[in-house]
PDB file of N, CA and C in Angstrom:
ATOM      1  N   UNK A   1     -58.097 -19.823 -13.761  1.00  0.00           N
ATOM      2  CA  UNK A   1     -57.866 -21.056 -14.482  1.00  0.00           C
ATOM      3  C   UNK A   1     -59.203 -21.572 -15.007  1.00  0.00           C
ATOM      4  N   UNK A   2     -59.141 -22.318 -15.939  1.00  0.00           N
ATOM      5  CA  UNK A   2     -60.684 -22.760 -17.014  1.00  0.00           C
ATOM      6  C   UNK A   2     -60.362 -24.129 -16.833  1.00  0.00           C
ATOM      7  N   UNK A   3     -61.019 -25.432 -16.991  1.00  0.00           N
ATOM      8  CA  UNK A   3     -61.147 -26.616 -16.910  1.00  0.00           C
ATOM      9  C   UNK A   3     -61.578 -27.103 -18.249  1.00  0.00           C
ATOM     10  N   UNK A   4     -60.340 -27.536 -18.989  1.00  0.00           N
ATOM     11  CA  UNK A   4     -60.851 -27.987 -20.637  1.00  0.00           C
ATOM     12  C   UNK A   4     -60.540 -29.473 -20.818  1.00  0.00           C
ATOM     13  N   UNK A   5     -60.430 -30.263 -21.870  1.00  0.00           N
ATOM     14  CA  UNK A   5     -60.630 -31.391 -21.637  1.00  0.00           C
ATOM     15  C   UNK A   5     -60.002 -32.120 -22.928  1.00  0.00           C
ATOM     16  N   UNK A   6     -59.006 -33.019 -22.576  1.00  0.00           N
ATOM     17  CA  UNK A   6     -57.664 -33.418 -23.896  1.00  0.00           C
ATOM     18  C   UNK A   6     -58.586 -34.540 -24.710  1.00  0.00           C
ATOM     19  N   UNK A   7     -58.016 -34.698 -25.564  1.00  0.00           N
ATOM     20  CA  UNK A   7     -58.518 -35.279 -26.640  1.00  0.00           C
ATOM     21  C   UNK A   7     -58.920 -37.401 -26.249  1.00  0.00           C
ATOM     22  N   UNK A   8     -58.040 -36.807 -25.214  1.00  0.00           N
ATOM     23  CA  UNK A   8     -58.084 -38.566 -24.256  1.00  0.00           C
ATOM     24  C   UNK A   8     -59.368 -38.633 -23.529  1.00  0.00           C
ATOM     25  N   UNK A   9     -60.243 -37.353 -23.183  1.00  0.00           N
ATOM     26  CA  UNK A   9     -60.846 -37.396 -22.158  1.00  0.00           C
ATOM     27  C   UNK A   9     -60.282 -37.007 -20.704  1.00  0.00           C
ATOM     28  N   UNK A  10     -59.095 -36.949 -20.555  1.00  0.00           N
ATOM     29  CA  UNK A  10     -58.812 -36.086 -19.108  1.00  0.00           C
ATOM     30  C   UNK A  10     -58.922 -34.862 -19.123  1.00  0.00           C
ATOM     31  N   UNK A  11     -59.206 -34.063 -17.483  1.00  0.00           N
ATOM     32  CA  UNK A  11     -59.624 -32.631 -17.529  1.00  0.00           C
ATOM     33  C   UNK A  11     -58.228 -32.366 -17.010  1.00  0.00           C
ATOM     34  N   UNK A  12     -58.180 -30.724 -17.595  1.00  0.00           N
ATOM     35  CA  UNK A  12     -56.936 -30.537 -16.969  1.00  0.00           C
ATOM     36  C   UNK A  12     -56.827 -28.783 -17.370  1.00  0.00           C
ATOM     37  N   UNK A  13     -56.755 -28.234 -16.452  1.00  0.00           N
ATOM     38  CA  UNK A  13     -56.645 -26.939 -15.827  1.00  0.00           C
ATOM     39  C   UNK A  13     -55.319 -25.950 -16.562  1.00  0.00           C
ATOM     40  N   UNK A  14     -56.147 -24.571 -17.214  1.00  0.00           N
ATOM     41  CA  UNK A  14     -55.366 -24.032 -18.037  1.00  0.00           C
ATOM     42  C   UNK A  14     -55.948 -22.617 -17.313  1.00  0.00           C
ATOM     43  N   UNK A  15     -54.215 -21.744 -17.357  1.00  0.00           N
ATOM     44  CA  UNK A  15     -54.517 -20.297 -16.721  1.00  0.00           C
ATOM     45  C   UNK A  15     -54.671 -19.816 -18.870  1.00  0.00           C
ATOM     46  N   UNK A  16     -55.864 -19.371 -18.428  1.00  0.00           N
ATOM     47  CA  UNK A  16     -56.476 -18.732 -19.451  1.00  0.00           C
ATOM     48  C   UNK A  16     -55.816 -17.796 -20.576  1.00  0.00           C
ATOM     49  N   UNK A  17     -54.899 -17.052 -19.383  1.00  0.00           N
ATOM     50  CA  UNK A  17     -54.075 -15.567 -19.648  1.00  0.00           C
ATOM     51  C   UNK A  17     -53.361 -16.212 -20.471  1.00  0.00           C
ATOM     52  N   UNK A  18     -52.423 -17.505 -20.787  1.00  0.00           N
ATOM     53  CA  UNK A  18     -51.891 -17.518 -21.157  1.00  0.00           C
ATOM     54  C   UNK A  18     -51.757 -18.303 -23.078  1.00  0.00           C
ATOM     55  N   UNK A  19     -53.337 -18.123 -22.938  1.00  0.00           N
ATOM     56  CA  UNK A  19     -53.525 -18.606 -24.139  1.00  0.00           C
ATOM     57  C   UNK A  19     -53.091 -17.466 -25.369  1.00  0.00           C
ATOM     58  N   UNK A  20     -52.579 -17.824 -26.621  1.00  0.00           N
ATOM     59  CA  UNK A  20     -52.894 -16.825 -27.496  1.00  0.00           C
ATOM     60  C   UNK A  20     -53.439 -16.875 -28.724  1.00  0.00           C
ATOM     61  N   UNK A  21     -53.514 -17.895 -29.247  1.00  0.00           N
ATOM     62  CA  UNK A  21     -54.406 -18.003 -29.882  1.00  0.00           C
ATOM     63  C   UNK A  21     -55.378 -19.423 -29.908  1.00  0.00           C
ATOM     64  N   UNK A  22     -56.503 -19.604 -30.543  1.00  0.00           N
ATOM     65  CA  UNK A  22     -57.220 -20.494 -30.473  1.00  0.00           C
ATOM     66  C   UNK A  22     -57.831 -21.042 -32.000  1.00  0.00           C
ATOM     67  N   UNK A  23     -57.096 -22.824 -32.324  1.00  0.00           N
ATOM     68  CA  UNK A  23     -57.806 -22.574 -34.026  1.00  0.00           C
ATOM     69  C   UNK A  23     -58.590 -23.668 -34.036  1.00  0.00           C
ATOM     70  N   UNK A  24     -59.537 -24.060 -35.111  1.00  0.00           N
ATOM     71  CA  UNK A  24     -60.077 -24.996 -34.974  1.00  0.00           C
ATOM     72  C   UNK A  24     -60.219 -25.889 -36.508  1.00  0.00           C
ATOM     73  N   UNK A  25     -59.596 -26.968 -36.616  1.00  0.00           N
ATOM     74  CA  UNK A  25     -59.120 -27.336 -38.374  1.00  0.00           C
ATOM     75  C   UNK A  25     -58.448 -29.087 -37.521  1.00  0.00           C
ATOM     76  N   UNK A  26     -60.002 -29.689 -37.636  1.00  0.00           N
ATOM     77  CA  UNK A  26     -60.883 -29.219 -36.990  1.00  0.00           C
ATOM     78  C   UNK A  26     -61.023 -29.373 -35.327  1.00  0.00           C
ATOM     79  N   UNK A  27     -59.842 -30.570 -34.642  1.00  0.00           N
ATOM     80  CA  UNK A  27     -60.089 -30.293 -33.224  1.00  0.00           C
ATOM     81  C   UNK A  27     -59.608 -28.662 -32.600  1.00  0.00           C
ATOM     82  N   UNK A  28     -59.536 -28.279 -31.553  1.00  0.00           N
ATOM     83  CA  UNK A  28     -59.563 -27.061 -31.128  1.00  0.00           C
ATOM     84  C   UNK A  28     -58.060 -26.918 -30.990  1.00  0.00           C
ATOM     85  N   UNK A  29     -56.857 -26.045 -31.638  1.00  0.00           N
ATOM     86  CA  UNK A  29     -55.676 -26.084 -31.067  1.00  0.00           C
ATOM     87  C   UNK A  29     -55.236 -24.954 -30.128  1.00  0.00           C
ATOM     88  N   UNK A  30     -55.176 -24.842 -28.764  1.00  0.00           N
ATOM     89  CA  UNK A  30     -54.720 -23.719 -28.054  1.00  0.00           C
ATOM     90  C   UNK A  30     -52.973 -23.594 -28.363  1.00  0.00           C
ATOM     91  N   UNK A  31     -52.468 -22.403 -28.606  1.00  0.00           N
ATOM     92  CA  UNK A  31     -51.407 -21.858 -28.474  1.00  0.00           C
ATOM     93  C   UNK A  31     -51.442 -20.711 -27.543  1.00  0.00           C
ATOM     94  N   UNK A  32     -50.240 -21.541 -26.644  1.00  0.00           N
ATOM     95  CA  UNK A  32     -49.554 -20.418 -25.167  1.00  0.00           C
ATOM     96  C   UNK A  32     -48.868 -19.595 -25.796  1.00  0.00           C
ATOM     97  N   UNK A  33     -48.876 -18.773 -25.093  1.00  0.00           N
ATOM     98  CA  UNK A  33     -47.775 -17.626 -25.102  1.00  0.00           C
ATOM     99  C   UNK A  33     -46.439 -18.252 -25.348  1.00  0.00           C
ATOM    100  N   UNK A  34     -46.156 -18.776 -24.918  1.00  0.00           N
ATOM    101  CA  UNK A  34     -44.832 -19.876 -24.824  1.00  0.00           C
ATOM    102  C   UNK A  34     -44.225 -20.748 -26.118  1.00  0.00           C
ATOM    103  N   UNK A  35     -45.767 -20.783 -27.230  1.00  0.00           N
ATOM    104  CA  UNK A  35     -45.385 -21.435 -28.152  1.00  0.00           C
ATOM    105  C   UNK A  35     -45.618 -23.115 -27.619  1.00  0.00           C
ATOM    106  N   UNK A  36     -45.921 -22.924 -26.594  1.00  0.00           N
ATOM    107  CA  UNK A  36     -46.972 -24.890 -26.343  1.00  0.00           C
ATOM    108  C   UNK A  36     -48.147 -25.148 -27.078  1.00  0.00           C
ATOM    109  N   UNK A  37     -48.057 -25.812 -27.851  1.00  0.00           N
ATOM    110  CA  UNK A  37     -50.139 -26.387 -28.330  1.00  0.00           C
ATOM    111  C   UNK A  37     -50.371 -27.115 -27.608  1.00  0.00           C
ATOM    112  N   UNK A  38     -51.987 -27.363 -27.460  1.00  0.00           N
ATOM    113  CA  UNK A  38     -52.302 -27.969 -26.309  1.00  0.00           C
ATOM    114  C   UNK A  38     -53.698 -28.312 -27.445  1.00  0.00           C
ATOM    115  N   UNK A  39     -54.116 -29.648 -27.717  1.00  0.00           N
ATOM    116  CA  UNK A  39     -55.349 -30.204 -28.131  1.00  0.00           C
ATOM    117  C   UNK A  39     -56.656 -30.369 -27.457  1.00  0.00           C
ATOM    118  N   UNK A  40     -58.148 -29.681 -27.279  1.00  0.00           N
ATOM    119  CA  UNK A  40     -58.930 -29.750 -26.233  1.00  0.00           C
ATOM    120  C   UNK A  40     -59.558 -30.063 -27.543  1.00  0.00           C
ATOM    121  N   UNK A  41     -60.948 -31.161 -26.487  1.00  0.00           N
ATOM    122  CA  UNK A  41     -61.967 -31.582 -26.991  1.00  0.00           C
ATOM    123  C   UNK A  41     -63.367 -30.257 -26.934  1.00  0.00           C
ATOM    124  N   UNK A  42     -63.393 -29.540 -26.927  1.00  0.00           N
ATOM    125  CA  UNK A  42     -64.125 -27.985 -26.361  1.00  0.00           C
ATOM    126  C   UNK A  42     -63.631 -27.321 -27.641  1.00  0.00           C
ATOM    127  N   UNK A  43     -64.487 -26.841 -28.542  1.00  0.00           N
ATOM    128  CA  UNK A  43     -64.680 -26.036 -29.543  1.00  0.00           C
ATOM    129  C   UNK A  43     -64.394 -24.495 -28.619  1.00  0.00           C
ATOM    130  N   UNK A  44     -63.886 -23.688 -30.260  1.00  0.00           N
ATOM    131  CA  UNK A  44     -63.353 -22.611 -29.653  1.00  0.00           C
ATOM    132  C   UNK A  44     -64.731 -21.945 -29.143  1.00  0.00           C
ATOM    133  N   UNK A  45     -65.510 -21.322 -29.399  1.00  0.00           N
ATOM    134  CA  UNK A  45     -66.887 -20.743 -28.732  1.00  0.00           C
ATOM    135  C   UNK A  45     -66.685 -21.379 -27.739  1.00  0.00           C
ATOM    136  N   UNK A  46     -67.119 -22.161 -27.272  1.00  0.00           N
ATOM    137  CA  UNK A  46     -66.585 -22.541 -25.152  1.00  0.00           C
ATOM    138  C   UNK A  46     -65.773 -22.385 -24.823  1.00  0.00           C
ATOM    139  N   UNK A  47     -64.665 -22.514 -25.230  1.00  0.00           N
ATOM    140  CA  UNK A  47     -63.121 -22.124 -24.718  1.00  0.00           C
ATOM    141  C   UNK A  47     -63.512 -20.489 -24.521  1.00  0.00           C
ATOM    142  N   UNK A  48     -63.790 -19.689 -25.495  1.00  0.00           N
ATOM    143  CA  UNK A  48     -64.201 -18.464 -25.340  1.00  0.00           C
ATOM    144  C   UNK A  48     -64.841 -18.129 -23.904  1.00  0.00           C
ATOM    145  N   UNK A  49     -66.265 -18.658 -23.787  1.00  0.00           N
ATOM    146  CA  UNK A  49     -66.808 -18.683 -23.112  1.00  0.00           C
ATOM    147  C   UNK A  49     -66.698 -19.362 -22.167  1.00  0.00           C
ATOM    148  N   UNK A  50     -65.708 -20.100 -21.649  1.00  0.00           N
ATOM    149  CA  UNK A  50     -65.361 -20.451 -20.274  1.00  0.00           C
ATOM    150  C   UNK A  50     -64.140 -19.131 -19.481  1.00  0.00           C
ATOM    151  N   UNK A  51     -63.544 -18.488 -20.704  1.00  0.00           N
ATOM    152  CA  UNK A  51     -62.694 -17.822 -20.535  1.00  0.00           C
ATOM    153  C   UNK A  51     -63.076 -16.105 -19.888  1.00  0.00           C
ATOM    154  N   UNK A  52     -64.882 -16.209 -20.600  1.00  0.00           N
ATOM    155  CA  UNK A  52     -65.590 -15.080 -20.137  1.00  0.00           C
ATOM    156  C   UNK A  52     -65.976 -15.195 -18.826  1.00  0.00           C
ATOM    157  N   UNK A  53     -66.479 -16.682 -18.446  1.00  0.00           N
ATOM    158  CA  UNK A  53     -66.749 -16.760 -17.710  1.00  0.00           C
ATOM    159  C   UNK A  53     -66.247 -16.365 -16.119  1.00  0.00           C
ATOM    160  N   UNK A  54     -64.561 -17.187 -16.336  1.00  0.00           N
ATOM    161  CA  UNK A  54     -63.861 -16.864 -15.464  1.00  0.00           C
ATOM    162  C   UNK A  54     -63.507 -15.431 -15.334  1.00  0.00           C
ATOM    163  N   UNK A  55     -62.990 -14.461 -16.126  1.00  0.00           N
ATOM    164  CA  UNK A  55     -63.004 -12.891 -15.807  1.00  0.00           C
ATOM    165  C   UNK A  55     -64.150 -12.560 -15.620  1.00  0.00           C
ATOM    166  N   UNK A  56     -65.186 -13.203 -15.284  1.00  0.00           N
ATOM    167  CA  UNK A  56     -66.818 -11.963 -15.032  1.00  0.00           C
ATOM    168  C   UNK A  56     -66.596 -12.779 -13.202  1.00  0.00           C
ATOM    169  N   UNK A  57     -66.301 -13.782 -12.754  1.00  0.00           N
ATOM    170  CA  UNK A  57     -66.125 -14.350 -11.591  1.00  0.00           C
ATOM    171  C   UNK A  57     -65.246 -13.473 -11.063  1.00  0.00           C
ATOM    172  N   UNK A  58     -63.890 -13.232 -11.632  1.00  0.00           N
ATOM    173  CA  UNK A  58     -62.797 -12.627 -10.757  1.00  0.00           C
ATOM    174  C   UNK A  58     -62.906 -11.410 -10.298  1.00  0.00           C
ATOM    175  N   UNK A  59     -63.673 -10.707 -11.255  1.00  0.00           N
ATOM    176  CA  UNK A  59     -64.269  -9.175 -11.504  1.00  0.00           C
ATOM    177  C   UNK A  59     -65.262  -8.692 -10.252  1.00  0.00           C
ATOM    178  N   UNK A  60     -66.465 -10.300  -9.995  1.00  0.00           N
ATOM    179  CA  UNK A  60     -67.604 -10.119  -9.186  1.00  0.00           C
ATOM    180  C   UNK A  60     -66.511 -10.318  -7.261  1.00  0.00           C
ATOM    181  N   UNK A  61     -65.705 -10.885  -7.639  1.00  0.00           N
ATOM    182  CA  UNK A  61     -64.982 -11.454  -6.381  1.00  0.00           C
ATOM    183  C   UNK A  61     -64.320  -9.648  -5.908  1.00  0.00           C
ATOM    184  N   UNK A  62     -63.594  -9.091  -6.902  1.00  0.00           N
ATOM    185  CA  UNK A  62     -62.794  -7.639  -6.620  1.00  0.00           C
ATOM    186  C   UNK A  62     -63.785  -7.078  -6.260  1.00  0.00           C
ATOM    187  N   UNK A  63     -64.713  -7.043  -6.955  1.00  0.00           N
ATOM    188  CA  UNK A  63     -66.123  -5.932  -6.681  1.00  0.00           C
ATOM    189  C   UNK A  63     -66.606  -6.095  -5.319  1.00  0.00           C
ATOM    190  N   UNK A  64     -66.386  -7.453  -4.783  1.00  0.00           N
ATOM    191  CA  UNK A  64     -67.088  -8.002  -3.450  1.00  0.00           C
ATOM    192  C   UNK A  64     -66.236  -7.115  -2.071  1.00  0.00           C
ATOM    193  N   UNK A  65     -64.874  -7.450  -2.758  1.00  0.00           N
ATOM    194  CA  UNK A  65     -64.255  -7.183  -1.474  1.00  0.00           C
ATOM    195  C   UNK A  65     -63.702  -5.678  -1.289  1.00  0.00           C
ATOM    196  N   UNK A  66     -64.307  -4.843  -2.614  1.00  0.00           N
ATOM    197  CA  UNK A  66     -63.573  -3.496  -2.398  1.00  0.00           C
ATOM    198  C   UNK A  66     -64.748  -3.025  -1.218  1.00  0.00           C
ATOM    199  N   UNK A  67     -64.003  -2.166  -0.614  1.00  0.00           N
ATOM    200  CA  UNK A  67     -65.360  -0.980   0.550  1.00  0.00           C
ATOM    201  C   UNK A  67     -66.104  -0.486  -0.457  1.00  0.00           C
ATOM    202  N   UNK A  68     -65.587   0.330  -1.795  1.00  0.00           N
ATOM    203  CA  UNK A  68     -66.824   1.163  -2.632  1.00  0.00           C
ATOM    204  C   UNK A  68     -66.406   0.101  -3.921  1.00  0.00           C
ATOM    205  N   UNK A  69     -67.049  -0.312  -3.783  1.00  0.00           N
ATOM    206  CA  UNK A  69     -67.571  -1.154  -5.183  1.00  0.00           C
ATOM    207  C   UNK A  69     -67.247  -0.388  -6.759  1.00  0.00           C
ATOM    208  N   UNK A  70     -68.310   0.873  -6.428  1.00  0.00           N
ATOM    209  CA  UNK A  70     -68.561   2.170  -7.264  1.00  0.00           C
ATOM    210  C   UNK A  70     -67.723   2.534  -8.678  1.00  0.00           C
ATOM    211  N   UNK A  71     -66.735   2.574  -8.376  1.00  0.00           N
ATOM    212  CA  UNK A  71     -66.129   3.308  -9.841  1.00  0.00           C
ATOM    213  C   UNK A  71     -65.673   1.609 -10.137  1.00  0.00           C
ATOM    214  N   UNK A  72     -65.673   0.407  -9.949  1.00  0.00           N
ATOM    215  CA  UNK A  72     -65.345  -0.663 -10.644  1.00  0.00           C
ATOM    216  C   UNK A  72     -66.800  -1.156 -11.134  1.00  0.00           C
ATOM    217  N   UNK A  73     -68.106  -0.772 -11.052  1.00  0.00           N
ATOM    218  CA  UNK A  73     -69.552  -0.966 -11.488  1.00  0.00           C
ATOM    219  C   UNK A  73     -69.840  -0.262 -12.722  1.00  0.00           C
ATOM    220  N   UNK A  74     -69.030   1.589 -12.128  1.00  0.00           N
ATOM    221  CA  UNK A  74     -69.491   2.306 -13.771  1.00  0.00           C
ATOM    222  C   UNK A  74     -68.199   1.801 -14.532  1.00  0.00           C
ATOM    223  N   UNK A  75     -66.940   1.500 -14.775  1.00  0.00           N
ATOM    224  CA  UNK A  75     -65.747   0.552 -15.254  1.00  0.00           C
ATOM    225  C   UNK A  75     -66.629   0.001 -16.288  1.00  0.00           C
ATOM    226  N   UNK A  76     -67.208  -1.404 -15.230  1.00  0.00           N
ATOM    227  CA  UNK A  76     -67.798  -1.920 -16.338  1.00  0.00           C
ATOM    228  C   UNK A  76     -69.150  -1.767 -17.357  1.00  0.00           C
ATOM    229  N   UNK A  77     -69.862  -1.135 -16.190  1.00  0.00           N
ATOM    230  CA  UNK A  77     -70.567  -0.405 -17.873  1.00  0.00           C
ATOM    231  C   UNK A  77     -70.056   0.228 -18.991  1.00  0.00           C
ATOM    232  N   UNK A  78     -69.138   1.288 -18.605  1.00  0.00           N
ATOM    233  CA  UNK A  78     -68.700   1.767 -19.622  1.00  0.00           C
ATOM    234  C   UNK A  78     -68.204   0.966 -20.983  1.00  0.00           C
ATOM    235  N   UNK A  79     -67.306  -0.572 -20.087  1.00  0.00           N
ATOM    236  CA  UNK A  79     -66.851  -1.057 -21.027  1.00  0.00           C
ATOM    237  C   UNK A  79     -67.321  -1.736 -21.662  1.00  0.00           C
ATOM    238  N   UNK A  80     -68.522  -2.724 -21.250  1.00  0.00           N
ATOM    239  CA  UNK A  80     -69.859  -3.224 -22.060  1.00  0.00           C
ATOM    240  C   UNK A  80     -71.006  -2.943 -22.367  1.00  0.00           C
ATOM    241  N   UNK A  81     -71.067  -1.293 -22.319  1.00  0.00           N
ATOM    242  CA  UNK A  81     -71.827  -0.688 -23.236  1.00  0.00           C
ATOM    243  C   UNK A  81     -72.094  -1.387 -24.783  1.00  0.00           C
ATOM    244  N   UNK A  82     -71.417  -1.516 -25.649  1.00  0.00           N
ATOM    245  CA  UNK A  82     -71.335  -1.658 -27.107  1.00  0.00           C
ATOM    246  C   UNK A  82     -70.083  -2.374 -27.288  1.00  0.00           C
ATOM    247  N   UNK A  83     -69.243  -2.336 -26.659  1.00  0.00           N
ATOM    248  CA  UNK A  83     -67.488  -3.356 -26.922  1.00  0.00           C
ATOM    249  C   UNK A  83     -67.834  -4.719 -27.201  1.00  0.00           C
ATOM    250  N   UNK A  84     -68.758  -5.306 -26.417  1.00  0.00           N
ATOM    251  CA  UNK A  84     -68.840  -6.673 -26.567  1.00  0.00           C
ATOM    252  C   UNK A  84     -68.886  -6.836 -28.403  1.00  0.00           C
ATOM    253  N   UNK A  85     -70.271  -6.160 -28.284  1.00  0.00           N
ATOM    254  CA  UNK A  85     -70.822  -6.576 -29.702  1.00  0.00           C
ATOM    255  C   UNK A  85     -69.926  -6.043 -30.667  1.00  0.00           C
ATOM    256  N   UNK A  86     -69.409  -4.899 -30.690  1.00  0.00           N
ATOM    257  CA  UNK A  86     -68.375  -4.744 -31.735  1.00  0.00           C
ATOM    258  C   UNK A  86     -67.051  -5.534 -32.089  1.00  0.00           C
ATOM    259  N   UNK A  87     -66.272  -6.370 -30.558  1.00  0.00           N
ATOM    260  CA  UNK A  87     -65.384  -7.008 -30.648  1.00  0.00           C
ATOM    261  C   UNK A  87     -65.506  -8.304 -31.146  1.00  0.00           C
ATOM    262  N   UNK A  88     -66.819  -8.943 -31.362  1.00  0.00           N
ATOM    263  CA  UNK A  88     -67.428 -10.160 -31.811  1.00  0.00           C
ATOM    264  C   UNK A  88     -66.934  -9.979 -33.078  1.00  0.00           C
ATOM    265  N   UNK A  89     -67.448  -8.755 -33.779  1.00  0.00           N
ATOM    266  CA  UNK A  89     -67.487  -8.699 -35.375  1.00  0.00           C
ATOM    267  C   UNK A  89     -65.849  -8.889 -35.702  1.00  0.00           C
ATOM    268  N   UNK A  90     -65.359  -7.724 -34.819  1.00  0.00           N
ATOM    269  CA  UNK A  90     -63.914  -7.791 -35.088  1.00  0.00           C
ATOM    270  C   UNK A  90     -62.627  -8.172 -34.734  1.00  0.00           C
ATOM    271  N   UNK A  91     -63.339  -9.819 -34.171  1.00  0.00           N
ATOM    272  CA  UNK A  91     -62.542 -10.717 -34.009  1.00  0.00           C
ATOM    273  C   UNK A  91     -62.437 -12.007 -34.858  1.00  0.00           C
ATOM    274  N   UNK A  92     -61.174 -12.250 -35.376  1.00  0.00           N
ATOM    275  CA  UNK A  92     -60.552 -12.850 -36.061  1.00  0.00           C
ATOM    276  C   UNK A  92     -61.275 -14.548 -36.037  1.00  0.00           C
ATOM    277  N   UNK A  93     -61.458 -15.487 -37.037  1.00  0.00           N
ATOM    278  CA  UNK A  93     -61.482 -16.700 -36.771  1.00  0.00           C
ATOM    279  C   UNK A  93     -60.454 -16.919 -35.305  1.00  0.00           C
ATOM    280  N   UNK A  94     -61.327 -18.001 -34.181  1.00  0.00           N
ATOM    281  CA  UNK A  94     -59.864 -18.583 -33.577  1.00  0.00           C
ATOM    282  C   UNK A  94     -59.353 -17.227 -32.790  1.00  0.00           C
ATOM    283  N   UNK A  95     -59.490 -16.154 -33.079  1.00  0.00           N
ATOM    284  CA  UNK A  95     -58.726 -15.400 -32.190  1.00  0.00           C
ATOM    285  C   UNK A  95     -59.245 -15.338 -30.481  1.00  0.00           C
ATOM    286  N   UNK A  96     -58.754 -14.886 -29.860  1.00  0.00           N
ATOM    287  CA  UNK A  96     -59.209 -14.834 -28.478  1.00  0.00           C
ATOM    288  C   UNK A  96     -59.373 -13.546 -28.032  1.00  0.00           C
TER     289      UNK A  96
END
């Protein structure tokens, strides 16, 4: 879950997963999976990046508690080798 923040000023707790898209014209509009909008005061780049944040936490937590760590360490190298930077380019305004 990410901690974003309504247009009133209250915080209020969103499972991430279930966002699908993210626009900004110009407050930030999240759309659920569900077809809910939800208005946050948090530009999409933080929403992004709270969203990174939380999967690099959940990731360090699995990694903690496996016995061999090992093939979830080379995992993620492999996968942020070059993905990051290429998925930047070829992601959509707003997309997630």
């Amino acid at each position: 879950m990410i901690e974003l923040t309504r247009l009133n000023g209250s915080p209020m707790m969103i499972n991430s997963d279930l966002i699908k898209t993210a626009e900004s014209s110009p407050d930030t509009m999240l759309t659920l999976i569900n077809g809910e909008k939800l208005i946050v005061r948090e530009d999409t780049a933080t929403v992004i990046e709270k969203i990174l944040e939380y999967r690099a936490r959940l990731l360090a937590e699995v990694a903690r508690r496996m016995p061999d760590p090992a093939p979830l360490v080379r995992l993620a190298a492999i996968s942020s080798a070059d993905v990051a930077g290429s998925r930047q380019q070829d992601r959509k305004p707003g997309q997630i």
